[in-house]
Protein backbone atom coordinates (compact mmCIF):
# COMPACT_ATOMS: atom_id res chain seq x y z
CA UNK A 1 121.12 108.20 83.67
CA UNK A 2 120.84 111.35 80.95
CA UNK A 3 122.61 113.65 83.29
CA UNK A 4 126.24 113.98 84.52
CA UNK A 5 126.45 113.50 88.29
CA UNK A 6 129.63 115.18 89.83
CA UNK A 7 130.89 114.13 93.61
CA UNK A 8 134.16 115.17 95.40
CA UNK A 9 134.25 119.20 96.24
CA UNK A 10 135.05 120.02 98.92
CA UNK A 11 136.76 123.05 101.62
CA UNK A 12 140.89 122.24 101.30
CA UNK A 13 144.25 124.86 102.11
CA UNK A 14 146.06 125.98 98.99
CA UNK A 15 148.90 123.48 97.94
CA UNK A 16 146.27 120.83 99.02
CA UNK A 17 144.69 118.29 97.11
CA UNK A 18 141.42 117.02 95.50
CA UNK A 19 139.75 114.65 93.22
CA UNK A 20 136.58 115.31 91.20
CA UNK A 21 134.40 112.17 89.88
CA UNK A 22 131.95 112.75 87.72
CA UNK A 23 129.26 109.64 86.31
CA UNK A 24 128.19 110.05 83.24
CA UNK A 25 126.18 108.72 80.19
CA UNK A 26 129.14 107.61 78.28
CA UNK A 27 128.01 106.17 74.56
CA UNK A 28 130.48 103.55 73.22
CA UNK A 29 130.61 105.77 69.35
CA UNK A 30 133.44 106.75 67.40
CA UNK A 31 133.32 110.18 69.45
CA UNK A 32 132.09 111.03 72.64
CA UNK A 33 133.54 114.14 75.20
CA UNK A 34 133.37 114.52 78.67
CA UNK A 35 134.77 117.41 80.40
CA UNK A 36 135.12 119.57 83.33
CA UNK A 37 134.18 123.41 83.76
CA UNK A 38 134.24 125.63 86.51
CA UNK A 39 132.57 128.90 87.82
CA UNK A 40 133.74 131.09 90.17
CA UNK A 41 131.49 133.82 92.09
CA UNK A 42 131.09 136.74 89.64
CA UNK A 43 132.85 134.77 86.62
CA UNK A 44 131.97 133.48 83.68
CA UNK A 45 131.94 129.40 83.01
CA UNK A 46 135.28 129.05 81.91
CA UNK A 47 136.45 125.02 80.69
CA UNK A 48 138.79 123.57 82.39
CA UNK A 49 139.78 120.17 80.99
CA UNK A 50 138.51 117.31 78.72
CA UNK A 51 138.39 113.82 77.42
CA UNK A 52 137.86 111.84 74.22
CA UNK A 53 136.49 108.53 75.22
CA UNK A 54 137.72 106.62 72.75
CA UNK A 55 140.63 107.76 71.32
CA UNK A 56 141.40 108.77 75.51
CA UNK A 57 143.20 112.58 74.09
CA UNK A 58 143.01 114.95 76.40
CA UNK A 59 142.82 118.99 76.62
CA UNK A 60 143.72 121.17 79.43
CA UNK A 61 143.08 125.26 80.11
CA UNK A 62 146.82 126.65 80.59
CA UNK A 63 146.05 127.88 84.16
CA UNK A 64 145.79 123.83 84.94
CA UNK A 65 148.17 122.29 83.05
CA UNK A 66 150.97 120.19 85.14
CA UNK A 67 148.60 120.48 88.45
CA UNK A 68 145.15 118.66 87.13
CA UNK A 69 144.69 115.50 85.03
CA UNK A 70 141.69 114.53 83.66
CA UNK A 71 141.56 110.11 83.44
CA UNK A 72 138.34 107.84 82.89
CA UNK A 73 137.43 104.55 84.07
CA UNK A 74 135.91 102.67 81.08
CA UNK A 75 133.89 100.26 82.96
CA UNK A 76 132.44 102.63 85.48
CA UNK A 77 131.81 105.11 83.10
CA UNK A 78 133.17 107.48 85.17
CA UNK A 79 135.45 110.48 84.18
CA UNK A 80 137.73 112.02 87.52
CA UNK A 81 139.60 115.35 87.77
CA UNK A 82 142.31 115.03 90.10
CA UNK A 83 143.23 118.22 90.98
CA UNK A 84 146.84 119.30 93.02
CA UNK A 85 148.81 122.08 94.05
CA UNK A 86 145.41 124.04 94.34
CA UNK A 87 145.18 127.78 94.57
CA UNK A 88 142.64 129.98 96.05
CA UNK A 89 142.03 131.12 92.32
CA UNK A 90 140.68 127.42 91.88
CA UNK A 91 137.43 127.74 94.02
CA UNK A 92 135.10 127.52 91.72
CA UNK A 93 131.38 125.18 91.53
CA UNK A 94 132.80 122.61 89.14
CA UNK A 95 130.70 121.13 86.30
CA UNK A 96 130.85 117.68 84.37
CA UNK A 97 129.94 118.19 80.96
CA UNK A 98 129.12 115.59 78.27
CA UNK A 99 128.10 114.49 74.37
CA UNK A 100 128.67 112.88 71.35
CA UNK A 101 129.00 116.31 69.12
CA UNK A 102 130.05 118.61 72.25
CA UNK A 103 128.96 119.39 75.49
CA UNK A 104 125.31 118.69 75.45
CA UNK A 105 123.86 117.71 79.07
CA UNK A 106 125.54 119.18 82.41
CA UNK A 107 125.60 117.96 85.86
CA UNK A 108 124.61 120.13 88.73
CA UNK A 109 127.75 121.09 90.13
CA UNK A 110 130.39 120.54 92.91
CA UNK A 111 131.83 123.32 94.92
CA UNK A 112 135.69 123.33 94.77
CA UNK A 113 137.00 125.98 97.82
CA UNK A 114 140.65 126.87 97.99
CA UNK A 115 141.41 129.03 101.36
CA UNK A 116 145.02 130.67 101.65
């Protein structure tokens, strides 16, 4: 599997909850990122949070921080945003990212929608 494949949007109220998984082809090396951005309708791509494999550090937007976390399972190779307290401001298509050097190959995309 080259590509990132994201699973998880959804339609949910604000103040809801959701999680994001995202598969992807992890590499066991010193370095290796996976990460979440997002897109809203007129918007630019804008990153949203990240992950180190190895070393596990991770990096948040400030518009996130305290509502998302970003955790990976090791053995599944899999990479989740869990995502709570959601706004309307949130609904977004979300994208898992990945590489060794940055963020090199991109999944297709998972549509996040946040009604008031």
């Amino acid at each position: 599997q080259v590509m990132p494949v994201e699973s998880g949007g959804g339609a949910v109220q604000a103040g809801e909850s959701l999680t994001l998984s995202c598969v992807a082809p992890v590499r066991t090396s010193s370095t290796y990122y996976v990460g979440w951005f997002r897109q809203a309708a007129g918007k630019e791509r804008e990153f949203v949070a990240g992950i180190e494999w190895s070393s596990g550090q991770t990096t948040y937007t400030d518009s996130v921080k305290g509502r998302f976390t970003i955790s990976k399972d090791n053995a599944k190779n899999t990479v989740y945003l869990q995502m709570n307290s959601l706004k309307p401001e949130d609904t977004a298509v979300y994208y898992c990212a990945a590489g060794r050097d940055g963020y090199h190959y991109w999944g297709q995309g998972t549509q996040v929608t946040v009604s008031s």
